[in-house]
Protein backbone atom coordinates (compact mmCIF):
# COMPACT_ATOMS: atom_id res chain seq x y z
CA UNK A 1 -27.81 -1.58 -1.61
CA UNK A 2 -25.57 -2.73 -4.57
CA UNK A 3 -23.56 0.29 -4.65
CA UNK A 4 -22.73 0.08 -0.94
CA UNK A 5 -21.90 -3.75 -1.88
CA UNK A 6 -20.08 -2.77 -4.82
CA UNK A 7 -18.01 0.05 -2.73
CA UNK A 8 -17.29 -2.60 -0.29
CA UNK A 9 -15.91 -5.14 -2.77
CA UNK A 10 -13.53 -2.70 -4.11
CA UNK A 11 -12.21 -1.56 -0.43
CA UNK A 12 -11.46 -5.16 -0.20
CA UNK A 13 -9.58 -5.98 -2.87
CA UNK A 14 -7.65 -2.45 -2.76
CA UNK A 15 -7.02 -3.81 0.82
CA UNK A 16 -5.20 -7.36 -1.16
CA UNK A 17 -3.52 -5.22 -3.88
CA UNK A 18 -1.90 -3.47 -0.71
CA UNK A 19 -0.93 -6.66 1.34
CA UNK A 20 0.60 -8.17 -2.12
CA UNK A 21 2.55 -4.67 -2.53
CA UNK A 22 5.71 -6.07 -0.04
CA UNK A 23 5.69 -9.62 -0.33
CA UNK A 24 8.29 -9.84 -3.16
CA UNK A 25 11.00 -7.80 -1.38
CA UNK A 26 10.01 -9.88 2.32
CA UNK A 27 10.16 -13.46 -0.18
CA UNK A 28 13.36 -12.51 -1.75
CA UNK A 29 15.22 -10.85 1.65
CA UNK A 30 14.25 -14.10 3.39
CA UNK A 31 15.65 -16.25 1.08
CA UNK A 32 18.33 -14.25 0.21
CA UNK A 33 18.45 -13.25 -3.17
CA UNK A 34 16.27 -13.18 -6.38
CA UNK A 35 15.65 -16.20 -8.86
CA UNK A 36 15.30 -14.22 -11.59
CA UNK A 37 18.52 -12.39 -11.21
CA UNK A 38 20.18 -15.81 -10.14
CA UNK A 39 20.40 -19.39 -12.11
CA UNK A 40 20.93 -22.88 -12.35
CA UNK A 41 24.35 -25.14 -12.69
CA UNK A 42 24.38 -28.65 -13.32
CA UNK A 43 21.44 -28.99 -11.03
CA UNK A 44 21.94 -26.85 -8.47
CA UNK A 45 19.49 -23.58 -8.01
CA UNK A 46 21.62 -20.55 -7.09
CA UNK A 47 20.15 -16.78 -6.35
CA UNK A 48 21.51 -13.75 -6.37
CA UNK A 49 21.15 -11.23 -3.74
CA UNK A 50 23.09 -8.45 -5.45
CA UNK A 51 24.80 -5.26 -3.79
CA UNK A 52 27.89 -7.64 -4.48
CA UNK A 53 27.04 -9.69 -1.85
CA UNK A 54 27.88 -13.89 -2.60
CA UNK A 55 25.70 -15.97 -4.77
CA UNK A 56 23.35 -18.15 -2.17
CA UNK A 57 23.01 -21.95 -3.08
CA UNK A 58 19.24 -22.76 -2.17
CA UNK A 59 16.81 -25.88 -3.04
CA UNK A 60 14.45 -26.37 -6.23
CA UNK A 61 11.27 -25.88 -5.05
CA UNK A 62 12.55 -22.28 -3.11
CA UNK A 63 14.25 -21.21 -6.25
CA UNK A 64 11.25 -22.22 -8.23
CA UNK A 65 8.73 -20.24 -5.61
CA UNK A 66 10.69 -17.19 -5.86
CA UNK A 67 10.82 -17.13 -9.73
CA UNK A 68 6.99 -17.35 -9.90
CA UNK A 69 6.45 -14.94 -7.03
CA UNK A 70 8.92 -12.52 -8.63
CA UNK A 71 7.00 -13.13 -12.37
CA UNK A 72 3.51 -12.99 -10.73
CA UNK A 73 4.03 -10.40 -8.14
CA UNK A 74 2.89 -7.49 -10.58
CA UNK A 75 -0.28 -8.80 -11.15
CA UNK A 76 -0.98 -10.22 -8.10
CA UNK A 77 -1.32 -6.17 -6.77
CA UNK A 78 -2.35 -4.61 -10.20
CA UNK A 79 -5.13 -6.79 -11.00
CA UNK A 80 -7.33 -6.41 -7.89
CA UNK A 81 -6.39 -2.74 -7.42
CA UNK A 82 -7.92 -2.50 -10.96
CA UNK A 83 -10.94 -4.40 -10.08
CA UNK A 84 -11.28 -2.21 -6.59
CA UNK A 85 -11.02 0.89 -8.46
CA UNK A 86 -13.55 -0.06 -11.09
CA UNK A 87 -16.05 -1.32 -7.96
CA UNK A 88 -15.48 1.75 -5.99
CA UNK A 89 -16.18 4.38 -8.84
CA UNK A 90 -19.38 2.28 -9.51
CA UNK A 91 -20.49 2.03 -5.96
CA UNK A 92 -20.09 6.06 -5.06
CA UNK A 93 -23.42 7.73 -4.85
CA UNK A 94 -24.94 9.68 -7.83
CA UNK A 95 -24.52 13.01 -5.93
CA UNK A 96 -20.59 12.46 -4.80
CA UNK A 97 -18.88 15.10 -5.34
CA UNK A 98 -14.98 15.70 -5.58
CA UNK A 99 -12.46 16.98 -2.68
CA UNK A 100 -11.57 20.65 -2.52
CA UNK A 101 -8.47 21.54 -4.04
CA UNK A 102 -6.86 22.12 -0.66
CA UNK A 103 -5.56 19.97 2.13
CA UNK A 104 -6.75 20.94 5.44
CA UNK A 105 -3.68 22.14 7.93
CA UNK A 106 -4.16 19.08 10.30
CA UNK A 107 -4.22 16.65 7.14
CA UNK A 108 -0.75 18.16 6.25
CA UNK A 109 0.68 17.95 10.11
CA UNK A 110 -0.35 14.50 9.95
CA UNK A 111 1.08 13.65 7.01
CA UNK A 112 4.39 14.94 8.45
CA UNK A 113 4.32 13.45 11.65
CA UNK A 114 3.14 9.78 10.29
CA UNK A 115 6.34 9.91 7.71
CA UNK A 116 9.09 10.78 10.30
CA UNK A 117 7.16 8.37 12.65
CA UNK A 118 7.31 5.25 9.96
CA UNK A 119 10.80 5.87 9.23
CA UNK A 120 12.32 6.99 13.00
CA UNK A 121 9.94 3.53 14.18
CA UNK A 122 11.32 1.58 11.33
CA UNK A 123 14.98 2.66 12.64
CA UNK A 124 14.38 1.80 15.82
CA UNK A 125 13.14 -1.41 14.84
CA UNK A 126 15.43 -2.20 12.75
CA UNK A 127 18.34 -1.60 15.48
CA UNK A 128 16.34 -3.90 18.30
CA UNK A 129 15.82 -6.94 15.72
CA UNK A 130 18.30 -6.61 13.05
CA UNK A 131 16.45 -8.78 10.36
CA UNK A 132 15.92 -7.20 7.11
CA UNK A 133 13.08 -8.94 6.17
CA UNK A 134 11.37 -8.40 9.38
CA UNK A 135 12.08 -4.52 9.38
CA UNK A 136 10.74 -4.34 5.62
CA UNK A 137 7.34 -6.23 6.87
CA UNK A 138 7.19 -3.89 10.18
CA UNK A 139 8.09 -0.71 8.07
CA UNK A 140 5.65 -1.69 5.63
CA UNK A 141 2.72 -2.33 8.57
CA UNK A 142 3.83 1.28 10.01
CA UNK A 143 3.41 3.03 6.66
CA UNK A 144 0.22 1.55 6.30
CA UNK A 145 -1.26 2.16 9.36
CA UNK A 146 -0.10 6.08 8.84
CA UNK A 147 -2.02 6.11 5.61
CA UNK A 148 -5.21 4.57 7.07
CA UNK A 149 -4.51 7.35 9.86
CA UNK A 150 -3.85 10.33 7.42
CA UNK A 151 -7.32 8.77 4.81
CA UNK A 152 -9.57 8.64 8.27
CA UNK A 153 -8.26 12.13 9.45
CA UNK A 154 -9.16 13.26 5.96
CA UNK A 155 -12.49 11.74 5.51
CA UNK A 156 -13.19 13.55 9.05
CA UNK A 157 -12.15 16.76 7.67
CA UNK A 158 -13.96 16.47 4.65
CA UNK A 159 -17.50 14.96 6.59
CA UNK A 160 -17.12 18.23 9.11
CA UNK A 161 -16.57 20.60 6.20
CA UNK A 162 -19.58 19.28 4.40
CA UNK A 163 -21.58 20.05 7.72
CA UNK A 164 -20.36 23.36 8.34
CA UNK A 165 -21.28 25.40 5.14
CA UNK A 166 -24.57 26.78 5.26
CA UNK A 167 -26.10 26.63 1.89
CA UNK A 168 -25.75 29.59 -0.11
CA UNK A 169 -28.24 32.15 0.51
CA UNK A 170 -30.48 32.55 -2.63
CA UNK A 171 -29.27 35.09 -4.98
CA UNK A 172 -31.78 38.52 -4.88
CA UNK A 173 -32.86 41.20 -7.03
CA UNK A 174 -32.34 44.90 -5.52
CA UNK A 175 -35.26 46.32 -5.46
């Protein structure tokens, strides 16, 4: 029971580590520019959006937010990816053994279709709305959703090809 508890805790903070991955670029494209790259006059808190786009004027407490999200946001997806991994590897079963060496066909035709799907959906999107923050968060959800789509197709191979070897017949003497 604790190694299914302990598997479970580290799919669960993998799960955070991924939902922290994007929020610096979405935080810093929605207030339109980075702290850390930007800096303070005489009072007033400027950013800098770069790509030689204008400095952006913005308040203290938004300049200060994005200068600790920007100084935190490694950590903030490091540290429980860490922990998740750690949990996981402890909470496998004693008999696990690791994946073959090759990727089944369907596996790699997913794998395919999910990345020209993320990026020809992320297009689109971006086209309809025309918010770059809002595209990053949708193309972010899309890639995501094609990597849980590629693991579960992937687990399913693996589950059906553990099923479908018969054991190997016992080796015999000639007689």
């Amino acid at each position: 029971m604790w190694r299914w508890c302990a598997w479970l805790a580290g799919v669960v903070l993998i799960a955070v580590a991924i939902a922290a991955v994007p929020s610096i670029m979405i935080v810093e494209s929605y207030v339109g520019g980075s702290a850390t790259h930007g800096y303070i006059e005489d009072g007033r808190y400027f950013v800098d959006p770069g790509h030689s786009q204008p400095i952006v004027e913005v308040p203290e407490t938004t300049w200060h937010a994005v200068y600790w999200v920007e100084w935190l946001w490694p950590w903030s997806a490091l540290l429980p990816c860490w922990a998740g991994l750690f949990l996981i590897s402890h909470g496998m079963e004693k008999n696990w053994k690791p994946p073959p060496k090759e990727m089944p066909s369907a596996v790699l035709w997913a794998c395919l279709t999910s990345g020209v799907g993320t990026v020809l959906a992320s297009l689109v999107f971006w086209k309809i709305v025309g918010i770059p923050w809002a595209t990053m968060l949708f193309g972010y959800i899309a890639f995501c959703v094609s990597v849980g789509r590629v693991s579960w197709l992937y687990s399913r191979a693996l589950r059906e090809g553990a099923t479908d070897k018969p054991d190997a017949a016992p080796h015999q003497e000639p007689t």
